[in-house]
N, C-alpha and C. Protein backbone atom coordinates (compact mmCIF):
# COMPACT_ATOMS: atom_id res chain seq x y z
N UNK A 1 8.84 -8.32 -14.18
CA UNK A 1 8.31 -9.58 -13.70
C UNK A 1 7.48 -10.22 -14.81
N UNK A 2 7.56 -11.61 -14.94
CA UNK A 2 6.79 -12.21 -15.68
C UNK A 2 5.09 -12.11 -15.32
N UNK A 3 4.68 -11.58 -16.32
CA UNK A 3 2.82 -12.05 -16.44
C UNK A 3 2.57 -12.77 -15.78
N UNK A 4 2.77 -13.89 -16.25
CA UNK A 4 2.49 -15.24 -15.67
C UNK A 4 2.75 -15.33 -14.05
N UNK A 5 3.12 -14.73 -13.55
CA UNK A 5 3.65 -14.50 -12.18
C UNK A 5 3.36 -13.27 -11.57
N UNK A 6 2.57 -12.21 -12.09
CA UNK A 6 2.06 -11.33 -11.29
C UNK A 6 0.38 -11.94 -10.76
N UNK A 7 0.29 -11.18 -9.59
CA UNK A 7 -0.58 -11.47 -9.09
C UNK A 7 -2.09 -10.60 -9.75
N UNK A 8 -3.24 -10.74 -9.31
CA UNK A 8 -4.05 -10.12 -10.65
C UNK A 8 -4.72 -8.82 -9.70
N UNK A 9 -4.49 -8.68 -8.74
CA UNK A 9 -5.07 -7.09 -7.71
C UNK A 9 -4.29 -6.87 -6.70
N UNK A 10 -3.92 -5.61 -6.84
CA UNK A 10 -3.82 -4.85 -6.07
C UNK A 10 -4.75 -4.00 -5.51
N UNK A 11 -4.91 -4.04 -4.01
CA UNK A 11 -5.73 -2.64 -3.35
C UNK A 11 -5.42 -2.45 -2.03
N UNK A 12 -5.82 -0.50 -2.93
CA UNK A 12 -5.50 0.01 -1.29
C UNK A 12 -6.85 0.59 -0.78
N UNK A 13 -6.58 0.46 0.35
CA UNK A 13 -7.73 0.61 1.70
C UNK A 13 -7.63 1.78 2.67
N UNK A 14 -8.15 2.71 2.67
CA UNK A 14 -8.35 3.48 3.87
C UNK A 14 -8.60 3.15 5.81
N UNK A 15 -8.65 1.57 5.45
CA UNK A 15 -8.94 1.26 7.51
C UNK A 15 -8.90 -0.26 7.34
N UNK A 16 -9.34 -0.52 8.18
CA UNK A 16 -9.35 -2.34 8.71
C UNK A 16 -10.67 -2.73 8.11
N UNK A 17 -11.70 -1.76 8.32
CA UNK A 17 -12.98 -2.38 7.78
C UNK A 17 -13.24 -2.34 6.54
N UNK A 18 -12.63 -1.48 5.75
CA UNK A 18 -12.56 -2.00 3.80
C UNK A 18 -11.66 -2.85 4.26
N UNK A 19 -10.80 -3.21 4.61
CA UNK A 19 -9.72 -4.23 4.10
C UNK A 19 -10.95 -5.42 3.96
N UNK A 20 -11.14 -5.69 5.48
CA UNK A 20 -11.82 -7.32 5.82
C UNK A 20 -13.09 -6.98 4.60
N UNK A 21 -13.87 -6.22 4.33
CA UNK A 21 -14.98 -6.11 3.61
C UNK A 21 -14.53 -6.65 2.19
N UNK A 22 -13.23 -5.92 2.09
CA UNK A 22 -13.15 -6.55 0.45
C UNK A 22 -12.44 -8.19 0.59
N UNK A 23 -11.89 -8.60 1.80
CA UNK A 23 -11.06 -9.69 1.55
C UNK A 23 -12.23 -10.84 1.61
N UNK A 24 -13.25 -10.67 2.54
CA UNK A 24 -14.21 -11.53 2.60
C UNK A 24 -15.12 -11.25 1.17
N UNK A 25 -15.46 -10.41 0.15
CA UNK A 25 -16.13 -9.99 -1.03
C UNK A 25 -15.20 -11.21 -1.89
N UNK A 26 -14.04 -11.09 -1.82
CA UNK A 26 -13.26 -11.56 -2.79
C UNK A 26 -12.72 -12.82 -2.62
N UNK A 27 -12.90 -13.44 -1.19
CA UNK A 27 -12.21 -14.92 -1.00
C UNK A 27 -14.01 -15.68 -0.94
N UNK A 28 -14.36 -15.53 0.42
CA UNK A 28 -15.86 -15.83 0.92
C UNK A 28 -16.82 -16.18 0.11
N UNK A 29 -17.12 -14.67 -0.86
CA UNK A 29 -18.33 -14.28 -1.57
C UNK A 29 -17.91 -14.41 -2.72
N UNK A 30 -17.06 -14.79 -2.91
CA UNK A 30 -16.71 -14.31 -4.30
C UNK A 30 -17.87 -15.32 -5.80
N UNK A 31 -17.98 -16.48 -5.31
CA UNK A 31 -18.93 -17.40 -5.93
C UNK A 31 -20.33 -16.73 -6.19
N UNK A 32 -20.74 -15.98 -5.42
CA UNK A 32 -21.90 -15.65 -5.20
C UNK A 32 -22.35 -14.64 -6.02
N UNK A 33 -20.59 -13.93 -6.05
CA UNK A 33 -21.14 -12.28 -7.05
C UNK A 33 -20.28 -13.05 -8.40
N UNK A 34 -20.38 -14.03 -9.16
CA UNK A 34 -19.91 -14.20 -9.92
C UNK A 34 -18.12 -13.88 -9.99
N UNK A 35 -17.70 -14.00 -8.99
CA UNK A 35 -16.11 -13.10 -9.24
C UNK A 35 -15.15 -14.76 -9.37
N UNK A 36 -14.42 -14.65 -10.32
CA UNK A 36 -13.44 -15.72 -10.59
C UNK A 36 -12.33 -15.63 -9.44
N UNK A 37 -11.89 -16.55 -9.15
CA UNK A 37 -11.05 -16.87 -8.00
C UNK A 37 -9.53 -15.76 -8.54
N UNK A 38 -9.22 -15.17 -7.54
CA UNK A 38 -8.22 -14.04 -8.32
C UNK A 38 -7.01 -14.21 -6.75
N UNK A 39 -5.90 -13.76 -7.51
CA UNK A 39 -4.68 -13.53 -6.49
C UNK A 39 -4.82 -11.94 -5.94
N UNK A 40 -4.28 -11.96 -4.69
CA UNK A 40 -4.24 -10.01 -4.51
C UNK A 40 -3.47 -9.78 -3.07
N UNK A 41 -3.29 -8.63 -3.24
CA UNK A 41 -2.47 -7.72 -2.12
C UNK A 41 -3.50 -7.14 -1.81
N UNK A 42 -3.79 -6.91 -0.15
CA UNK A 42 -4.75 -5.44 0.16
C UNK A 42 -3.87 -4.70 1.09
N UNK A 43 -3.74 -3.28 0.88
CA UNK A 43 -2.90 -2.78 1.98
C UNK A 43 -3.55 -1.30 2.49
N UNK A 44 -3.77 -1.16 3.80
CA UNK A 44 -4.17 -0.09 4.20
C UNK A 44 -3.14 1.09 4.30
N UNK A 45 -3.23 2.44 3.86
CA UNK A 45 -2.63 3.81 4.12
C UNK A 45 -2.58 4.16 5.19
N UNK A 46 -0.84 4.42 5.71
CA UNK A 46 -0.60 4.58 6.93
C UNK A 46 -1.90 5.83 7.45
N UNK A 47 -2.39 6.82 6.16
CA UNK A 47 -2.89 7.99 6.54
C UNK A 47 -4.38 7.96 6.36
N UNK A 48 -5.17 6.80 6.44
CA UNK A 48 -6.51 6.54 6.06
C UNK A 48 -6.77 7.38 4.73
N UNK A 49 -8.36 7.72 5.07
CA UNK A 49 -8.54 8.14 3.35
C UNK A 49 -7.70 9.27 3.23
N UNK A 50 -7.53 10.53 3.57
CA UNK A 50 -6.52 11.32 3.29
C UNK A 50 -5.54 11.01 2.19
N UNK A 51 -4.89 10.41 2.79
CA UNK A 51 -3.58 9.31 1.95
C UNK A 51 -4.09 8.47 1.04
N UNK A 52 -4.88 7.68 1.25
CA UNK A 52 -5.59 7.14 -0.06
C UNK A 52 -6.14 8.19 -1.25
N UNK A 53 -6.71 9.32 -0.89
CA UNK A 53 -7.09 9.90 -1.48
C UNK A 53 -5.90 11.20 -2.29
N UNK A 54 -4.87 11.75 -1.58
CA UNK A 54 -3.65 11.99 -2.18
C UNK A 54 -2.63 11.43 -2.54
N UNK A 55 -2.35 10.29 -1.94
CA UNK A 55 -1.14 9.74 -2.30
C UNK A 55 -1.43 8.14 -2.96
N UNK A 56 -2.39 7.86 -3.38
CA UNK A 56 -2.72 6.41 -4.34
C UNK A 56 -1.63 6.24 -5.45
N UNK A 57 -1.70 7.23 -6.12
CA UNK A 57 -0.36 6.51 -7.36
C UNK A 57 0.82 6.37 -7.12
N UNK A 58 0.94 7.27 -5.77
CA UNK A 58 2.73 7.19 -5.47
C UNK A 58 3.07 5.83 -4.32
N UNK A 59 1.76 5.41 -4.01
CA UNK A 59 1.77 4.21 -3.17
C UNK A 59 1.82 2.91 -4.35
N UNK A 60 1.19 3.02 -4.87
CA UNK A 60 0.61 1.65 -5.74
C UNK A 60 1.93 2.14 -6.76
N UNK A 61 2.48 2.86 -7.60
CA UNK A 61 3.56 2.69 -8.70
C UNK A 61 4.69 1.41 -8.10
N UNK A 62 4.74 0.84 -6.76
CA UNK A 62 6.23 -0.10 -7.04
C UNK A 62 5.06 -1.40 -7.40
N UNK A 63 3.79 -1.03 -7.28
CA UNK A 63 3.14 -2.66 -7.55
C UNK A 63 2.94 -2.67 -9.41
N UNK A 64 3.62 -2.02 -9.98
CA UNK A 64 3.07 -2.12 -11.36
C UNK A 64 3.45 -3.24 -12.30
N UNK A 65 4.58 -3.68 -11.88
CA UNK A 65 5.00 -4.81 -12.47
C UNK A 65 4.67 -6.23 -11.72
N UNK A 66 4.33 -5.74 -10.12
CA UNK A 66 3.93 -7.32 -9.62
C UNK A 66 2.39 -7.44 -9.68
N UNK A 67 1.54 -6.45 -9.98
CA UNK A 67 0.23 -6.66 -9.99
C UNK A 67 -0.20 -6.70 -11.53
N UNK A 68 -1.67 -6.97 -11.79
CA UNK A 68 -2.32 -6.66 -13.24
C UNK A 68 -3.29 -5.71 -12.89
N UNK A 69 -3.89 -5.28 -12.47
CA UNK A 69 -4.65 -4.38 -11.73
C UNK A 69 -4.56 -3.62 -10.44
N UNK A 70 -5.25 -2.53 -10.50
CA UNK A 70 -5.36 -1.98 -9.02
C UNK A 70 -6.82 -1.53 -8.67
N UNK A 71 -6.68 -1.57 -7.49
CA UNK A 71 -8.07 -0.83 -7.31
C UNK A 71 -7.93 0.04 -5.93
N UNK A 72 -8.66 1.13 -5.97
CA UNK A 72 -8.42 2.45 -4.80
C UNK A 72 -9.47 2.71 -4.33
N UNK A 73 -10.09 2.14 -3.05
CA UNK A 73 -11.27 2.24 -2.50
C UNK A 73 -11.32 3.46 -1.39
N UNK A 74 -12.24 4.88 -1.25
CA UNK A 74 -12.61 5.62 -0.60
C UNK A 74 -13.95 5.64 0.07
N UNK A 75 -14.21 6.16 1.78
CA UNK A 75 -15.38 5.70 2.05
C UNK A 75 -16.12 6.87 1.24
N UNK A 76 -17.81 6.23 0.77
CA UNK A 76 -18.75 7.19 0.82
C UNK A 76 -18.69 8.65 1.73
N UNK A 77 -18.46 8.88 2.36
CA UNK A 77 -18.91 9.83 3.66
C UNK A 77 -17.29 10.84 4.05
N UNK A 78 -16.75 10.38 3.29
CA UNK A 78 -15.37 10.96 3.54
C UNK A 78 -15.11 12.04 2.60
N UNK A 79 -14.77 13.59 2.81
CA UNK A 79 -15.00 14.67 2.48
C UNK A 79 -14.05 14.49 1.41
């Protein structure tokens, strides 16, 4: 895929409440924390953190050519 045409984040999420936390951080807030207006995918793991936490690269590898970044968010409190 062209550069110019990938989107600039990818992330994956362990639940509904990182999702909305980061989508409102990143659309909402984003002025506030200095963050430049950016394109992105957020997608939650069928297996919450578990799956986020074992299976992140084998989830995120088909986004490597449509994204420029990724990011893999785990809760604090999760063993």
């Amino acid at each position: 895929m062209n550069r110019e045409r990938q989107k600039d984040l990818v992330v994956l999420v362990a639940d509904v409440q990182q999702e909305k936390t980061l989508e409102t951080l990143l659309t909402h807030r984003r002025s506030a924390l200095g963050i430049r207006n950016l394109t992105f995918d957020i997608f939650r793991h069928p297996r919450h953190d578990p799956g986020v936490f074992n299976e992140a690269s084998d989830f995120l590898v088909s986004y490597i050519s449509s994204h420029t970044r990724a990011l893999v968010l785990l809760d604090a409190t999760w063993d």
